[in-house]
PDB file of N, CA and C in Angstrom:
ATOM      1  N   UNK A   1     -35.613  15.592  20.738  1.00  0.00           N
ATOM      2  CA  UNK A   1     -34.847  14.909  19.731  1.00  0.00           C
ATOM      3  C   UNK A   1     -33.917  15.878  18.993  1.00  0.00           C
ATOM      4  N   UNK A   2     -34.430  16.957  18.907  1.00  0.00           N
ATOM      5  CA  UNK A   2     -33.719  18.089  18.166  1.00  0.00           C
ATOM      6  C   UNK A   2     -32.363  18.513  18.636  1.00  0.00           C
ATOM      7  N   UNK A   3     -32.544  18.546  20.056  1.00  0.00           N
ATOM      8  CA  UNK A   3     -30.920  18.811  20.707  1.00  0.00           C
ATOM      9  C   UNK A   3     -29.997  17.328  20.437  1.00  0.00           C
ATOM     10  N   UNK A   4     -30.491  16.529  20.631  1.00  0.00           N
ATOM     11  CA  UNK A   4     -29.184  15.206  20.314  1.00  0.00           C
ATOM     12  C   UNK A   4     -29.057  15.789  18.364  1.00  0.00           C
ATOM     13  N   UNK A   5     -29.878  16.029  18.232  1.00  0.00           N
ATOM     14  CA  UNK A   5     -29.049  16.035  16.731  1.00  0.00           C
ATOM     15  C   UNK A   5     -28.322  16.858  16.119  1.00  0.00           C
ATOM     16  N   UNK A   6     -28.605  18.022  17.047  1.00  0.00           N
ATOM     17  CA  UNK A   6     -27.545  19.397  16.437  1.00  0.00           C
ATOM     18  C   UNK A   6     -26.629  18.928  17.592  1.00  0.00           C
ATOM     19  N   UNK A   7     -26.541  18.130  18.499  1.00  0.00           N
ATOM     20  CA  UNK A   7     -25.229  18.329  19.195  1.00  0.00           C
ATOM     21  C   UNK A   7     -24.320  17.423  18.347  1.00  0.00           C
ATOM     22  N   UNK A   8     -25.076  15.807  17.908  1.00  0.00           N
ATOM     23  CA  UNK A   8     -24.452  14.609  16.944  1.00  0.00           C
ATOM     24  C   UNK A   8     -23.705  15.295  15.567  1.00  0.00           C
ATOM     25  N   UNK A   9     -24.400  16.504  15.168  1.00  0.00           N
ATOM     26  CA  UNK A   9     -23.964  16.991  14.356  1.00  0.00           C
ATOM     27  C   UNK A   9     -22.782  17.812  14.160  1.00  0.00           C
ATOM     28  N   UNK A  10     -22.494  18.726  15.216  1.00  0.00           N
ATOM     29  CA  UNK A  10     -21.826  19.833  15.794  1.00  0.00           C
ATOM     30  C   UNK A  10     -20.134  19.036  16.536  1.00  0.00           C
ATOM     31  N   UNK A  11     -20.484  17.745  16.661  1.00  0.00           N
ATOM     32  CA  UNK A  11     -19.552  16.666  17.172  1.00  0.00           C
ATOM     33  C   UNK A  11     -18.526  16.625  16.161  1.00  0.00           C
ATOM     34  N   UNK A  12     -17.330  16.247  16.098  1.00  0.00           N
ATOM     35  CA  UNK A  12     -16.405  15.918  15.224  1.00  0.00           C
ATOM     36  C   UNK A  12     -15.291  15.324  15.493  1.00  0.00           C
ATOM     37  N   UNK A  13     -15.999  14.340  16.385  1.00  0.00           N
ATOM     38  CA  UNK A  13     -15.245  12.939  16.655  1.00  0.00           C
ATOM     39  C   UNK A  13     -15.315  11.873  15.712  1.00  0.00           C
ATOM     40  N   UNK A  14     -15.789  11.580  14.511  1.00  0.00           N
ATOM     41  CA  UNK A  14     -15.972  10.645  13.586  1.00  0.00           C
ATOM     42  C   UNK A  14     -14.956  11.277  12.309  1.00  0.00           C
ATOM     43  N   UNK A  15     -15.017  12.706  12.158  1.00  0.00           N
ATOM     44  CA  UNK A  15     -14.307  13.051  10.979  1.00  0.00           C
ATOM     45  C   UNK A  15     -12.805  12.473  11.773  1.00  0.00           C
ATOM     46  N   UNK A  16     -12.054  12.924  12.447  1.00  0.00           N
ATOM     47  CA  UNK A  16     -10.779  12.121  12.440  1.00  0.00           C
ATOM     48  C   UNK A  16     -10.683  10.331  11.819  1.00  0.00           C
ATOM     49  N   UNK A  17     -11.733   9.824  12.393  1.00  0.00           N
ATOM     50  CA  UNK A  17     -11.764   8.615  12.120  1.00  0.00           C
ATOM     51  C   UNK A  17     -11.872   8.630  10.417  1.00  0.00           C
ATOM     52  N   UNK A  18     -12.711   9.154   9.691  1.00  0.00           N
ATOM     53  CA  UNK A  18     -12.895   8.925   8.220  1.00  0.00           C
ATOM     54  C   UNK A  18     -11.041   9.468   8.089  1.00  0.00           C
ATOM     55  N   UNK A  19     -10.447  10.934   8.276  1.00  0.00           N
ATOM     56  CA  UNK A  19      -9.131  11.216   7.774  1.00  0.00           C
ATOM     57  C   UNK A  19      -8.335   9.748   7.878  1.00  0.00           C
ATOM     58  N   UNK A  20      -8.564   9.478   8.849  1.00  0.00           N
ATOM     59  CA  UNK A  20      -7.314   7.893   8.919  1.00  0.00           C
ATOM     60  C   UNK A  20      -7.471   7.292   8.051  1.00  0.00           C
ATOM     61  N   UNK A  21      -8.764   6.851   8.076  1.00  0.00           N
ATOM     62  CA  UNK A  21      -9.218   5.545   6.928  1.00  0.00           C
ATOM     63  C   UNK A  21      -9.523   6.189   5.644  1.00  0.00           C
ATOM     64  N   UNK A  22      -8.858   7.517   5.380  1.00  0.00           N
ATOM     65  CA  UNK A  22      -8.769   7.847   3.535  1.00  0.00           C
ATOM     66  C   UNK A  22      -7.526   7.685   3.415  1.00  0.00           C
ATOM     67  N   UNK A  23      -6.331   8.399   4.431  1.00  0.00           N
ATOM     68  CA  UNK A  23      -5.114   8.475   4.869  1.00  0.00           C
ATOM     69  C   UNK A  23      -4.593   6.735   4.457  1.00  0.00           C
ATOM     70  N   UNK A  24      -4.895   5.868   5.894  1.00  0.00           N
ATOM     71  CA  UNK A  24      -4.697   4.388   5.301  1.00  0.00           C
ATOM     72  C   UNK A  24      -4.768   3.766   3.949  1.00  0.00           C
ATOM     73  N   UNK A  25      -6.006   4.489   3.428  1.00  0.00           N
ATOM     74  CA  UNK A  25      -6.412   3.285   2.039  1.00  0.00           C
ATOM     75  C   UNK A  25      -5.470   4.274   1.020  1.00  0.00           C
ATOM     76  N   UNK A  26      -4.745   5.515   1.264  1.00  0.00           N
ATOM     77  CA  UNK A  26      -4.139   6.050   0.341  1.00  0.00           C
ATOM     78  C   UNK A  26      -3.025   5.290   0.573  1.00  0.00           C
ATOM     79  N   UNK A  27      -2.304   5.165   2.025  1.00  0.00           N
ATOM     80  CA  UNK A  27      -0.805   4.410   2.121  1.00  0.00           C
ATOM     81  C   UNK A  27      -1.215   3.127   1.014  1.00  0.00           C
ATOM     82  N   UNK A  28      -2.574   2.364   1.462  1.00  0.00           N
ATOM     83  CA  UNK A  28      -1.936   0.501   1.084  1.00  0.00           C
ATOM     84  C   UNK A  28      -2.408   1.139  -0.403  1.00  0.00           C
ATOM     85  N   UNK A  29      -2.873   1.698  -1.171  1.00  0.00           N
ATOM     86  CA  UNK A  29      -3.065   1.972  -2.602  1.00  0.00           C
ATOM     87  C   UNK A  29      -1.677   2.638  -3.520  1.00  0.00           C
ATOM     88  N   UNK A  30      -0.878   3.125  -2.567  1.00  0.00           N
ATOM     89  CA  UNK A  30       0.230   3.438  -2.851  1.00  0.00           C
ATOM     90  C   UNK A  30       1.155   2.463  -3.152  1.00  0.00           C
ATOM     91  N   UNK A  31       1.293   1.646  -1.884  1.00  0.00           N
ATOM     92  CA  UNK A  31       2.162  -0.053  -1.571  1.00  0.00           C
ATOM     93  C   UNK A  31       2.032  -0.646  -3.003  1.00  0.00           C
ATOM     94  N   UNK A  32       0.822  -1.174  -3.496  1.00  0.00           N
ATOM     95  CA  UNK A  32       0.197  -1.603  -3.990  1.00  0.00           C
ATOM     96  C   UNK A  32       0.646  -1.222  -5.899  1.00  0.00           C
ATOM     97  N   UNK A  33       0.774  -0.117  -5.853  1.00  0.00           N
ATOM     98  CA  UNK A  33       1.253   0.608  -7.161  1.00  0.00           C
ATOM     99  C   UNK A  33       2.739  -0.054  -7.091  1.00  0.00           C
ATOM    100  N   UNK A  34       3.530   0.146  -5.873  1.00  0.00           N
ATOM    101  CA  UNK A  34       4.930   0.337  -6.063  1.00  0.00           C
ATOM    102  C   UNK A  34       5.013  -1.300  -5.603  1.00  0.00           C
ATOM    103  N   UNK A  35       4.470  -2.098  -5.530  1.00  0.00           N
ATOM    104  CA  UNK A  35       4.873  -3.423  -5.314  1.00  0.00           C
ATOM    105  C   UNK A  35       4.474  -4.049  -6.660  1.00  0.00           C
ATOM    106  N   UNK A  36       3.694  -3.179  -7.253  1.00  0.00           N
ATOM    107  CA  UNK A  36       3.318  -3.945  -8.814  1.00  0.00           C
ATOM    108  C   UNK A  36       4.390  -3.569  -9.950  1.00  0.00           C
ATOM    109  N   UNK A  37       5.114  -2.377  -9.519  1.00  0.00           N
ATOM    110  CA  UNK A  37       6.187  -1.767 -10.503  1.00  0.00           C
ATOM    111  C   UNK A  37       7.112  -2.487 -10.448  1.00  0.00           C
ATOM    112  N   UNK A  38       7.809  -2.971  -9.140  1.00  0.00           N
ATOM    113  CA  UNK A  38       8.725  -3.159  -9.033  1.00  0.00           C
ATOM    114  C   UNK A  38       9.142  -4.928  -9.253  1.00  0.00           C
ATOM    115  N   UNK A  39       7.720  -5.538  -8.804  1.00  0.00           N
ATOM    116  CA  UNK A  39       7.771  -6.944  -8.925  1.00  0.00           C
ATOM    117  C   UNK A  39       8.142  -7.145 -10.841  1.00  0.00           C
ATOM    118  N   UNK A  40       8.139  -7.036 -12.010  1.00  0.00           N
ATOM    119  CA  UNK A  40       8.516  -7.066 -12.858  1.00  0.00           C
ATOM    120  C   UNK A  40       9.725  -6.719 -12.796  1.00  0.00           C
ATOM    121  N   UNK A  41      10.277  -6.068 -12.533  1.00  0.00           N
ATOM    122  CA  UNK A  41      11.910  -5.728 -12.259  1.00  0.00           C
ATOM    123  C   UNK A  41      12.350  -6.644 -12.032  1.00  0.00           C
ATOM    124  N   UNK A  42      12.305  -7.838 -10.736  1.00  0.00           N
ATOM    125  CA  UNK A  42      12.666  -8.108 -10.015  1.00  0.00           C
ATOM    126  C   UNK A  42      12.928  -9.358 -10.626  1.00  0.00           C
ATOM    127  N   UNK A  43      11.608  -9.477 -11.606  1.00  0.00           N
ATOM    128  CA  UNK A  43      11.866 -10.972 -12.434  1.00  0.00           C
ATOM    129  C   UNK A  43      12.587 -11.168 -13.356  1.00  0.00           C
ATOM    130  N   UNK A  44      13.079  -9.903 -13.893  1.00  0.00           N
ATOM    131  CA  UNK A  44      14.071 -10.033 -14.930  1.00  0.00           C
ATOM    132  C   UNK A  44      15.372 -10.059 -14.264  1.00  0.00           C
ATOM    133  N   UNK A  45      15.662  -9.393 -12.989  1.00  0.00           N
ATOM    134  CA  UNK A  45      16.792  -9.664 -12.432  1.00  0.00           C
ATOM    135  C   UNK A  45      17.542 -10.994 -11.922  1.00  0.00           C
ATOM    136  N   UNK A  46      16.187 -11.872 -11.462  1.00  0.00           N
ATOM    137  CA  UNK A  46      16.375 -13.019 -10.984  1.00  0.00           C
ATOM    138  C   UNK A  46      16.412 -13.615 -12.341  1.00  0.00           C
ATOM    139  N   UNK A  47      15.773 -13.546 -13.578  1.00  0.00           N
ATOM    140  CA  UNK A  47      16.354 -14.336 -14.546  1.00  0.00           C
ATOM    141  C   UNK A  47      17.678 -14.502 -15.033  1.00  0.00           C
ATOM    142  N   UNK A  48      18.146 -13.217 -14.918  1.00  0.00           N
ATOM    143  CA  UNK A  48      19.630 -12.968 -15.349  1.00  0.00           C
ATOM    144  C   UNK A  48      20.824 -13.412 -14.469  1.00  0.00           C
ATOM    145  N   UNK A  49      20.328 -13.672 -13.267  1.00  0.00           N
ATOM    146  CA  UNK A  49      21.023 -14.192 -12.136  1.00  0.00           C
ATOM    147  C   UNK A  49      21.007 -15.923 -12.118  1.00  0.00           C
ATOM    148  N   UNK A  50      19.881 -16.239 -12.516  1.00  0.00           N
ATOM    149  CA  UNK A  50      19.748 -17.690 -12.596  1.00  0.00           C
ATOM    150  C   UNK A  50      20.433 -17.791 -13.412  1.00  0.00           C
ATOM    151  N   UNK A  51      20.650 -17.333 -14.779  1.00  0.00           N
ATOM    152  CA  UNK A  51      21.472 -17.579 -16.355  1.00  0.00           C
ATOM    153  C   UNK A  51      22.889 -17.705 -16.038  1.00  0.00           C
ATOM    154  N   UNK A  52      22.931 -16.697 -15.322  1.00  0.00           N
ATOM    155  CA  UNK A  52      24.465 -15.971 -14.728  1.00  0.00           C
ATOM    156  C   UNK A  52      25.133 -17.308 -13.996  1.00  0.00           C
ATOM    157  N   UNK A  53      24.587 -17.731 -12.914  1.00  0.00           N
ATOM    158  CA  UNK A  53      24.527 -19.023 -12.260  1.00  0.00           C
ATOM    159  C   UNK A  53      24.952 -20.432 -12.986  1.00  0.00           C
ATOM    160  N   UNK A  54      23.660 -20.441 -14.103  1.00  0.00           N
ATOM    161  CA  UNK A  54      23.974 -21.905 -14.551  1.00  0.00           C
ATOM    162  C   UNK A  54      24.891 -21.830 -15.440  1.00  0.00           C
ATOM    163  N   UNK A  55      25.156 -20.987 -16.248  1.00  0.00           N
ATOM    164  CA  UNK A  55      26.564 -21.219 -16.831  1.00  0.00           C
ATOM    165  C   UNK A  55      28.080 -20.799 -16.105  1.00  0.00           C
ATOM    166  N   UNK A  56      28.120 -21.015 -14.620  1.00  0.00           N
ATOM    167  CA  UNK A  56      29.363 -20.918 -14.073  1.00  0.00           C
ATOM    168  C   UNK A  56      29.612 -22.517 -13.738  1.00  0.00           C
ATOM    169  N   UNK A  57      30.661 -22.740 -13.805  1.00  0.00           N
ATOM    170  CA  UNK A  57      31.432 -24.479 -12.889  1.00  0.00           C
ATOM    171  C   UNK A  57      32.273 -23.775 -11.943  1.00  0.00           C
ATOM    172  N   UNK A  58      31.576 -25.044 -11.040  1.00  0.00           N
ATOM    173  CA  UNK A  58      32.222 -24.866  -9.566  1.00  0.00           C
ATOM    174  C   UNK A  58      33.869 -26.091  -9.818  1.00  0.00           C
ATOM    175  N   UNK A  59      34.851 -25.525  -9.405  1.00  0.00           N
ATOM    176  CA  UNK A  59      35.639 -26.427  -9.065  1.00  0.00           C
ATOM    177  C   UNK A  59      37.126 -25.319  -8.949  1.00  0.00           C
TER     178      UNK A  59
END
């Protein structure tokens, strides 16, 4: 039993796998920041655009 476990151990085919999946959850935690910043922006822009809008006449 002793040799499967210093070899399971000595292995370092799983650490790549954890780097990705800290790597990944750092990208979508990032997304996540910058989709929350920016979505407030976005609503004041579209308000000012709607305003902008309804007080023009078409003709």
């Amino acid at each position: 039993m002793f040799p499967y476990a210093h070899k399971f151990l000595k292995s370092e085919d799983g650490a790549v796998t954890v780097d990705w999946v800290v790597l990944t959850a750092a990208v979508v935690g990032l997304a996540a920041v910058v989709i929350l910043t920016i979505h407030g922006s976005t609503g004041n822009v579209g308000d000012g655009i709607k305003t902008w809008l309804a007080n023009r006449t078409v003709g």
